[in-house]
N, C-alpha and C. Protein backbone atom coordinates (compact mmCIF):
# COMPACT_ATOMS: atom_id res chain seq x y z
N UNK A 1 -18.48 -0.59 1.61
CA UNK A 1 -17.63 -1.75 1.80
C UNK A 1 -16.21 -1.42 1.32
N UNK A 2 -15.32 -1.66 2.35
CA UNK A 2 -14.01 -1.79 1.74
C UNK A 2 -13.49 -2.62 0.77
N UNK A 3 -12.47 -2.19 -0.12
CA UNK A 3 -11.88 -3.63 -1.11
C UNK A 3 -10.69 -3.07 -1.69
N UNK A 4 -10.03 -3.79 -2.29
CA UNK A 4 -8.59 -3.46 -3.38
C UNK A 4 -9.38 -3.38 -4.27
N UNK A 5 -8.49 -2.07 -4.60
CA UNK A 5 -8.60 -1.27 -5.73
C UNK A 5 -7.38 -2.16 -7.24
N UNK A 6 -6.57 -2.41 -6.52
CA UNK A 6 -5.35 -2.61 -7.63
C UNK A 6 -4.24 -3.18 -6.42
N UNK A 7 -3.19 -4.48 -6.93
CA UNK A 7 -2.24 -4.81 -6.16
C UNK A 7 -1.00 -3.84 -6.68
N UNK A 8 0.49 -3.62 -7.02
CA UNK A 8 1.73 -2.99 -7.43
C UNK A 8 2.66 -3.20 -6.52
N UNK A 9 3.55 -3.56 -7.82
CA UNK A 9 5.23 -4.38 -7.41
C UNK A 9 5.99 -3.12 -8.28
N UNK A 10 7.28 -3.50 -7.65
CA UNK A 10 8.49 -3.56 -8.02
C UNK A 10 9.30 -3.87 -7.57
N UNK A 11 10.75 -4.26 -8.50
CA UNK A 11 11.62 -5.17 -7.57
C UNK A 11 12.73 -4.33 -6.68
N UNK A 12 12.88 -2.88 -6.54
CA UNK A 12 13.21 -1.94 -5.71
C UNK A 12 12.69 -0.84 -5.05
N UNK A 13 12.92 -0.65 -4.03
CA UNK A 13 12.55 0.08 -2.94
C UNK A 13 12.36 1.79 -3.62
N UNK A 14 11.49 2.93 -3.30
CA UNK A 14 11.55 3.91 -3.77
C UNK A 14 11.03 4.09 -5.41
N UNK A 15 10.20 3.51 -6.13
CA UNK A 15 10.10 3.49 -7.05
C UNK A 15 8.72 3.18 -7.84
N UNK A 16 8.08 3.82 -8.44
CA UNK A 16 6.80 3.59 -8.94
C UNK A 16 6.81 2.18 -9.10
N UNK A 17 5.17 1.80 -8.66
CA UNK A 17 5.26 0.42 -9.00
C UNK A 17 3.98 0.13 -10.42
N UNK A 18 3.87 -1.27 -10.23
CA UNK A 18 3.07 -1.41 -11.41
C UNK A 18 2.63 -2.60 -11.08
N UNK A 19 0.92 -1.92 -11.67
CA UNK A 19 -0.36 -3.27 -11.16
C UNK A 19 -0.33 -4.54 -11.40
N UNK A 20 -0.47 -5.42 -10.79
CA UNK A 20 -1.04 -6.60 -11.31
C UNK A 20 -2.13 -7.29 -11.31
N UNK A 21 -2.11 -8.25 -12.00
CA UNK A 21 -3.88 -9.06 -11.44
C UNK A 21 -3.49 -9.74 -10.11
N UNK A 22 -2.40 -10.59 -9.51
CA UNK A 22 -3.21 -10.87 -8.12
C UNK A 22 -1.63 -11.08 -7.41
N UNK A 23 -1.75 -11.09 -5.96
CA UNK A 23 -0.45 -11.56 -5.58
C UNK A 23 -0.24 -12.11 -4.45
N UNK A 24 0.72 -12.64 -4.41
CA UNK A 24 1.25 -13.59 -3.06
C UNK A 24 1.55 -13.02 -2.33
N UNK A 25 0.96 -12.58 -1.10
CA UNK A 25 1.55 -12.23 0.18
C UNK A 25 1.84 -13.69 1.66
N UNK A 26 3.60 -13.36 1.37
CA UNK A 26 3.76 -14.46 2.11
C UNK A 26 3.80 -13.94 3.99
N UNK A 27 3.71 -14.59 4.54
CA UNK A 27 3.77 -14.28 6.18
C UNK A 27 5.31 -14.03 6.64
N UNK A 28 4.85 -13.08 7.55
CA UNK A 28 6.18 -12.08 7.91
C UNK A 28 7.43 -11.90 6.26
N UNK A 29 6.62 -11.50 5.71
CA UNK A 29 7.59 -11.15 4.16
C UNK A 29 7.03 -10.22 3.91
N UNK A 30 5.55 -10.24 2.87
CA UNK A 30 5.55 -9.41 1.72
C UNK A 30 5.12 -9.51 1.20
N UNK A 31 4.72 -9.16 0.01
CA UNK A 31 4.25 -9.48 -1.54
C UNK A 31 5.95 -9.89 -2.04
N UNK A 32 5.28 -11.23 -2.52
CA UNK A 32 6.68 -12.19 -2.84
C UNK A 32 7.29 -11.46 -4.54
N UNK A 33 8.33 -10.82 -4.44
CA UNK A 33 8.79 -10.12 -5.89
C UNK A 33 8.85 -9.00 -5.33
N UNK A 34 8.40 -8.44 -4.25
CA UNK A 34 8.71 -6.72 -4.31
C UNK A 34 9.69 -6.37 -3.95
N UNK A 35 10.48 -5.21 -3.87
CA UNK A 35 11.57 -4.76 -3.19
C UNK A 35 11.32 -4.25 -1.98
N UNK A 36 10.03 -4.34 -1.28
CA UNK A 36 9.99 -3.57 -0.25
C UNK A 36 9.86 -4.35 0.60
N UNK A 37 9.38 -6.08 0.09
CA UNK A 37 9.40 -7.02 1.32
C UNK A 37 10.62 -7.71 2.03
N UNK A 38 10.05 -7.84 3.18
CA UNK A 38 11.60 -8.70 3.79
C UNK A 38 11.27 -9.23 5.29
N UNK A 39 12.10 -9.60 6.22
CA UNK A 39 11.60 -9.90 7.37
C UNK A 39 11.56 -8.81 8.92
N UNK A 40 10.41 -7.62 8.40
CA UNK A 40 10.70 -6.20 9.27
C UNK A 40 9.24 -5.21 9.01
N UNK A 41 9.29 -4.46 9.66
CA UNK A 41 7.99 -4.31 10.27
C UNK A 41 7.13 -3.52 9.12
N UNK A 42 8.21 -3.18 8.02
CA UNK A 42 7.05 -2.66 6.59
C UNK A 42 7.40 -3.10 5.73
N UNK A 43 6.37 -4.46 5.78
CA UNK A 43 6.40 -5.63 4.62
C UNK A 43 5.63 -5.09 3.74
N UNK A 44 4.52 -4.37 3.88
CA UNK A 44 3.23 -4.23 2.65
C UNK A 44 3.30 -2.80 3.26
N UNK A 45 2.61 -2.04 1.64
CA UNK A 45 2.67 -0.89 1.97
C UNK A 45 1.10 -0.55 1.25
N UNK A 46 0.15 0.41 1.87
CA UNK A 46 -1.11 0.55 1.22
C UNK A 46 -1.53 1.87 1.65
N UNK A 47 -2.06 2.33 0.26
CA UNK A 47 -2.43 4.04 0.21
C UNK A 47 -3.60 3.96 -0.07
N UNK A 48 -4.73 4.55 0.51
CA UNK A 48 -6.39 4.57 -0.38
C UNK A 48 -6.12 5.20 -1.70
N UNK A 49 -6.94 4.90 -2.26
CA UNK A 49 -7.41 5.76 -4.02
C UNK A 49 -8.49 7.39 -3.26
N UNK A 50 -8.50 7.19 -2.38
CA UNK A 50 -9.59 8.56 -1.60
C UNK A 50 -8.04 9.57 -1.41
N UNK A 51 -6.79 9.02 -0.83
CA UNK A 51 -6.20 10.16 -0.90
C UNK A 51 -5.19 10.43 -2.20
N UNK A 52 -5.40 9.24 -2.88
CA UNK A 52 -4.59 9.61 -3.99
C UNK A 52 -6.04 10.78 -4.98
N UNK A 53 -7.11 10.41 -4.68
CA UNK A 53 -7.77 11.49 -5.93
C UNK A 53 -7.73 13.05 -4.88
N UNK A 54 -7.47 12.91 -3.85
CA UNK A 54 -7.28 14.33 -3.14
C UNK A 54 -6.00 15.05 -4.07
N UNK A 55 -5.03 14.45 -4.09
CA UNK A 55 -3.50 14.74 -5.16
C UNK A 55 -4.18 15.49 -6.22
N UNK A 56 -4.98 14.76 -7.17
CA UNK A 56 -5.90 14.75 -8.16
C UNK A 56 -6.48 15.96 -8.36
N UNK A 57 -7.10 16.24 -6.76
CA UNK A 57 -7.89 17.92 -7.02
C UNK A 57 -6.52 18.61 -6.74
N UNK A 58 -5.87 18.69 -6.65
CA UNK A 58 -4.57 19.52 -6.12
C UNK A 58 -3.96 20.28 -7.70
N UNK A 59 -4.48 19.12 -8.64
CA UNK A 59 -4.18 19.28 -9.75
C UNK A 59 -2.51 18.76 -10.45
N UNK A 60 -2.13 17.28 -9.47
CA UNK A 60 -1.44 16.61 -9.97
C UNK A 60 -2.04 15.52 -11.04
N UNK A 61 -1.23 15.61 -12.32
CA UNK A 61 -2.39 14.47 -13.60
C UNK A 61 -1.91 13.33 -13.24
N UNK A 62 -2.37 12.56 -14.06
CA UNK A 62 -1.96 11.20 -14.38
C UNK A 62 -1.77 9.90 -12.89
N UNK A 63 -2.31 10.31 -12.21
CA UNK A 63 -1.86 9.38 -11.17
C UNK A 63 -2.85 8.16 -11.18
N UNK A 64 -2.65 7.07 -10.82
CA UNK A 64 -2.54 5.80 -11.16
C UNK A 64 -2.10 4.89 -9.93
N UNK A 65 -3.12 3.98 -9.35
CA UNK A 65 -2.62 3.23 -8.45
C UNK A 65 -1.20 2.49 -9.22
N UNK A 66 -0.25 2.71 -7.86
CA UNK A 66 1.31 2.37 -7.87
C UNK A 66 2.05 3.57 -7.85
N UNK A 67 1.78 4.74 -7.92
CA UNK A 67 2.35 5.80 -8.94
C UNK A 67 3.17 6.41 -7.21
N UNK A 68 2.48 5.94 -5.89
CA UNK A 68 2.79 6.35 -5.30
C UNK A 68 3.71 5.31 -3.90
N UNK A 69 4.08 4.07 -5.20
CA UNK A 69 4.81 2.68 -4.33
C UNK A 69 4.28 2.05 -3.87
N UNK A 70 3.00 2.16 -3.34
CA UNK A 70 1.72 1.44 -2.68
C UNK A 70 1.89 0.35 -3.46
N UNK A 71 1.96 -0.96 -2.26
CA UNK A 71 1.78 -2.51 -2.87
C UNK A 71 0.27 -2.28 -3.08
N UNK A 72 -0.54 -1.86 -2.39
CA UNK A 72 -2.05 -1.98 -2.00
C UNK A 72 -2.61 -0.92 -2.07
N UNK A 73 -3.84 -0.62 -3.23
CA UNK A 73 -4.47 0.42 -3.34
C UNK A 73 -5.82 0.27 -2.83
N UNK A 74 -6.64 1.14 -1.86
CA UNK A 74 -7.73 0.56 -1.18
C UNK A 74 -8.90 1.71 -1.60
N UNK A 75 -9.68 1.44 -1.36
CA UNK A 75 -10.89 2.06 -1.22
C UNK A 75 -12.03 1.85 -0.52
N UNK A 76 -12.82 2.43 0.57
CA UNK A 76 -13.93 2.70 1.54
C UNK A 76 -13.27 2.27 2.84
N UNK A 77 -12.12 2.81 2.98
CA UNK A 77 -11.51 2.55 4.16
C UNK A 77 -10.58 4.10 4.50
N UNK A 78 -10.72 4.43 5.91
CA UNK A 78 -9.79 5.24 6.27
C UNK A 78 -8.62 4.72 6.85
N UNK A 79 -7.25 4.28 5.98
CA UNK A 79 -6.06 3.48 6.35
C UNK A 79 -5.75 4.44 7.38
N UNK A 80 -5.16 5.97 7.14
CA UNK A 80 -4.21 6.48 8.16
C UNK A 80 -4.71 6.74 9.52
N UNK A 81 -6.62 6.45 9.65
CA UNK A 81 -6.91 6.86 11.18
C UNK A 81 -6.34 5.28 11.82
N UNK A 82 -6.27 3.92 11.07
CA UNK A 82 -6.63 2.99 11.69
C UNK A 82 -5.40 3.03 13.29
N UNK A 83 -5.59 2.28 14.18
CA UNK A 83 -4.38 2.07 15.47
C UNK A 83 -3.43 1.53 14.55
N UNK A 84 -2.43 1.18 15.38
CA UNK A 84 -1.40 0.84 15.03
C UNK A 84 -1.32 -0.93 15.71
N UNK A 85 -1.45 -1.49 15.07
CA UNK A 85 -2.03 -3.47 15.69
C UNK A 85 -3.42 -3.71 15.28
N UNK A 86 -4.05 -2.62 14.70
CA UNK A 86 -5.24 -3.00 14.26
C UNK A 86 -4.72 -4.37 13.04
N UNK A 87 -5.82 -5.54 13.00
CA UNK A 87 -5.94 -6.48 12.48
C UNK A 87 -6.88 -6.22 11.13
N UNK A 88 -6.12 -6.56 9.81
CA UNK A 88 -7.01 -6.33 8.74
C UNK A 88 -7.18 -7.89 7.94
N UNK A 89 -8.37 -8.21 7.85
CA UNK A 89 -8.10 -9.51 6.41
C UNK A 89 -8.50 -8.71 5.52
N UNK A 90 -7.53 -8.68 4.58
CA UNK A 90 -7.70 -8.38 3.18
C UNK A 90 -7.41 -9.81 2.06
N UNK A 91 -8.19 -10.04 1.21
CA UNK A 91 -8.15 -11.19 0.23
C UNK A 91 -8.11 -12.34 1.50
N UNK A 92 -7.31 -13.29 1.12
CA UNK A 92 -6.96 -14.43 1.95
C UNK A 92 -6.00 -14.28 3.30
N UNK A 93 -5.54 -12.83 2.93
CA UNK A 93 -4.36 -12.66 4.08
C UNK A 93 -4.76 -12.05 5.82
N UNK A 94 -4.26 -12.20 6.70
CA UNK A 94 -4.62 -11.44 7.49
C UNK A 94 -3.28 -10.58 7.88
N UNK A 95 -3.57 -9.42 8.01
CA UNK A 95 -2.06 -8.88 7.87
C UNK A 95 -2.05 -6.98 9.73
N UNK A 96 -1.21 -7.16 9.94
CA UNK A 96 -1.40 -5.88 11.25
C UNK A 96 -0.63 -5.10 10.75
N UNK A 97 -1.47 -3.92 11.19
CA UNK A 97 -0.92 -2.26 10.97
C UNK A 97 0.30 -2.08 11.65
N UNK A 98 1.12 -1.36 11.40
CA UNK A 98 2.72 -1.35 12.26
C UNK A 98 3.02 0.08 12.48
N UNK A 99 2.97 0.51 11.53
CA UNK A 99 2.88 2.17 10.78
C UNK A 99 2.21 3.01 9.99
N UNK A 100 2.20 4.37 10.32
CA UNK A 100 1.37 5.05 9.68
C UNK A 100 1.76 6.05 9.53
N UNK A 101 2.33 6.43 8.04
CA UNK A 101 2.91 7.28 7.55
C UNK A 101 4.56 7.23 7.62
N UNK A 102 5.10 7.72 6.58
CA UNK A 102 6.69 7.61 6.89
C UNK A 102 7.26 8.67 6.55
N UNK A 103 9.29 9.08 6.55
CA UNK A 103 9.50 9.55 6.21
C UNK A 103 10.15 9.38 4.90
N UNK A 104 10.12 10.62 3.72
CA UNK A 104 10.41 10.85 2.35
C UNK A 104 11.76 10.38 2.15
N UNK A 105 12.12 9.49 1.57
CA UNK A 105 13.92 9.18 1.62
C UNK A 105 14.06 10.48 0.71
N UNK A 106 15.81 10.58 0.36
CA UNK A 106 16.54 11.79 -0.12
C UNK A 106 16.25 10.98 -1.73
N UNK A 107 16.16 11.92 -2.41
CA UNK A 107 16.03 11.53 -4.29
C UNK A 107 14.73 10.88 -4.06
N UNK A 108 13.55 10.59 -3.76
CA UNK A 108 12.54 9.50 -3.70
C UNK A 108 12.31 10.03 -5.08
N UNK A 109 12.09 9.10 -5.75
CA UNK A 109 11.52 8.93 -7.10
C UNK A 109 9.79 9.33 -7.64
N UNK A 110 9.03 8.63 -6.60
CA UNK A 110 7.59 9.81 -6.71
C UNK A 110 7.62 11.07 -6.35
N UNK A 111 8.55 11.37 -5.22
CA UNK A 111 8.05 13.02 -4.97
C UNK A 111 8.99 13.63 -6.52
N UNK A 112 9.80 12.90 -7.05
CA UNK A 112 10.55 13.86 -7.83
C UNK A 112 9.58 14.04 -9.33
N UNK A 113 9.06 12.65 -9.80
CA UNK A 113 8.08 12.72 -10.70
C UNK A 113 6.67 13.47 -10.21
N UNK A 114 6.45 13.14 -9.06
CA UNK A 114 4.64 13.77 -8.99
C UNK A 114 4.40 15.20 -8.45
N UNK A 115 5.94 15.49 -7.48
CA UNK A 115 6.17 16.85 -6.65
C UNK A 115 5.47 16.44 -5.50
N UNK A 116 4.96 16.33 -5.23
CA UNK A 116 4.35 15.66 -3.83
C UNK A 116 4.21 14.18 -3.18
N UNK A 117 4.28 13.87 -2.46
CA UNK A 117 4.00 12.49 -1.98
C UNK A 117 3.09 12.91 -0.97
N UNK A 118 2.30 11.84 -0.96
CA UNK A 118 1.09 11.47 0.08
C UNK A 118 1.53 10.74 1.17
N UNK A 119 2.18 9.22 0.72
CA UNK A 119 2.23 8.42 1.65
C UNK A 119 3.24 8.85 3.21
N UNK A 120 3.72 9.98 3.20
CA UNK A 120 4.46 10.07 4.62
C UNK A 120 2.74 10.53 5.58
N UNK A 121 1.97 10.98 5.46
CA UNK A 121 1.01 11.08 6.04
C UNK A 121 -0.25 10.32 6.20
N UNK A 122 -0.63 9.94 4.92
CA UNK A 122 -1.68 8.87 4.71
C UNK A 122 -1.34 7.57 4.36
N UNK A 123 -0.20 7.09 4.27
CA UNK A 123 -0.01 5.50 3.96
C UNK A 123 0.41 4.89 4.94
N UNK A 124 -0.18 3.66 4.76
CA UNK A 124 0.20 2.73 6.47
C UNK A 124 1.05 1.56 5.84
N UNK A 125 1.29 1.08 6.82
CA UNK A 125 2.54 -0.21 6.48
C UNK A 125 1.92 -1.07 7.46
N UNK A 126 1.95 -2.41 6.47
CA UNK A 126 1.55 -3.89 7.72
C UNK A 126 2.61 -4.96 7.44
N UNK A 127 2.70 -5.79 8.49
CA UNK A 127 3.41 -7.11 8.11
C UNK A 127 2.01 -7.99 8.16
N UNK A 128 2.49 -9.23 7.49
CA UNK A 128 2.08 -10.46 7.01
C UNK A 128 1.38 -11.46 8.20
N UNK A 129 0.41 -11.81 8.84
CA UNK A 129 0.49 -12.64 9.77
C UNK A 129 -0.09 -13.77 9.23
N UNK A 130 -0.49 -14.04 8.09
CA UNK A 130 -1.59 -14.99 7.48
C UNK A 130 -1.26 -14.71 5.92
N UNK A 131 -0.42 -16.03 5.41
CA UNK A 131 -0.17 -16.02 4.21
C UNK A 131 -1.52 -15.87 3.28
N UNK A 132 -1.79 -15.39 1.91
CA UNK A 132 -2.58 -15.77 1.34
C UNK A 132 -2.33 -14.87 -0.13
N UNK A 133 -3.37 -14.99 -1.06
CA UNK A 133 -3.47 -14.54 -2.34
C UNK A 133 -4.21 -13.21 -2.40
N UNK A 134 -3.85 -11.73 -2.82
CA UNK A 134 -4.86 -10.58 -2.93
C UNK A 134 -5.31 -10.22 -4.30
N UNK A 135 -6.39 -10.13 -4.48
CA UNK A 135 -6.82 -9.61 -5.97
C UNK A 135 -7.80 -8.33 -5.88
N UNK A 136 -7.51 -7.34 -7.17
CA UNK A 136 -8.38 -6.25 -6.83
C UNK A 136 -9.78 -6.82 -6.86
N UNK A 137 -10.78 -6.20 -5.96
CA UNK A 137 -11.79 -6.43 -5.61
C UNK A 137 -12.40 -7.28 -4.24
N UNK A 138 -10.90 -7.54 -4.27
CA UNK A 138 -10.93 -8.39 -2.40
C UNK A 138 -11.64 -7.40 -1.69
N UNK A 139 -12.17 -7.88 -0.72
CA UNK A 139 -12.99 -7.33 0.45
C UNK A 139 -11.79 -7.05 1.59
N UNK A 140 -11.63 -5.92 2.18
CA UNK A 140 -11.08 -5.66 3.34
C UNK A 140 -12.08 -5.45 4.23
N UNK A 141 -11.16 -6.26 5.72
CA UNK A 141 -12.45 -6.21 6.86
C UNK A 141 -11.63 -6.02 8.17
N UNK A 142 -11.92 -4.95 8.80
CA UNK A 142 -11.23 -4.87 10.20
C UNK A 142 -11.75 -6.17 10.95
N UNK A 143 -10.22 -6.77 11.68
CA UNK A 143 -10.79 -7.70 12.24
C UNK A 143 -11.13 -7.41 14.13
């Protein structure tokens, strides 16, 4: 079964984030407080914990859902095969895939702390279509 692992904010773009217990994802926004939300096609951003512990065997330490900007840390799901319009409810929200994978801005702040980044290959980006509340342990369900 799929589910959140851990939600993570911050209030600017490029920048480790940090967990919380639960959060507002508003429609066509975001997780309400982040710097990464707004009204455009990568409102939420979500990395599995499957490719962050791949980092892990690589023999990067310390990593930590957020560590890699991910609003949304998932687990028993393969995010980067999903289409691109695939429909996910996660927690209360229902939210569509837009993107998958991006490119590294110049100075990015995880690749400079971790040396690597994941998310240009394995992290997907959704917007908002269904406001609601996410908490780790929510159930994700292709819809």
């Amino acid at each position: 079964m799929a589910k959140v692992i851990s939600i993570n904010i911050s209030e600017i773009k490029g920048v480790i984030k940090t967990p919380i217990n639960e959060g507002f994802f508003k429609e066509e926004h975001g997780l309400e407080g982040d710097g990464h939300a707004g009204k455009w096609h990568r409102q939420v951003s979500l990395l599995a914990q499957e490719s962050i512990d791949k980092m892990i065997e690589f023999g990067v330490p310390d990593l930590t859902p957020g560590k890699f900007a991910e609003n949304i840390t998932t687990e028993g799901i393969v995010l980067h095969e999903l289409p691109i319009g695939t429909r996910l409810k996660i927690g209360a929200t229902i939210q569509e895939v837009t993107q998958i994978g991006k490119e590294c801005h110049k100075g990015c702040a995880i690749k400079n702390e971790v040396g690597k980044c994941i998310m240009p290959t394995e992290g997907i980006f959704t917007r908002i279509i269904k406001s609601g509340i996410i908490r780790p342990g929510d159930t994700i369900e292709i819809m």
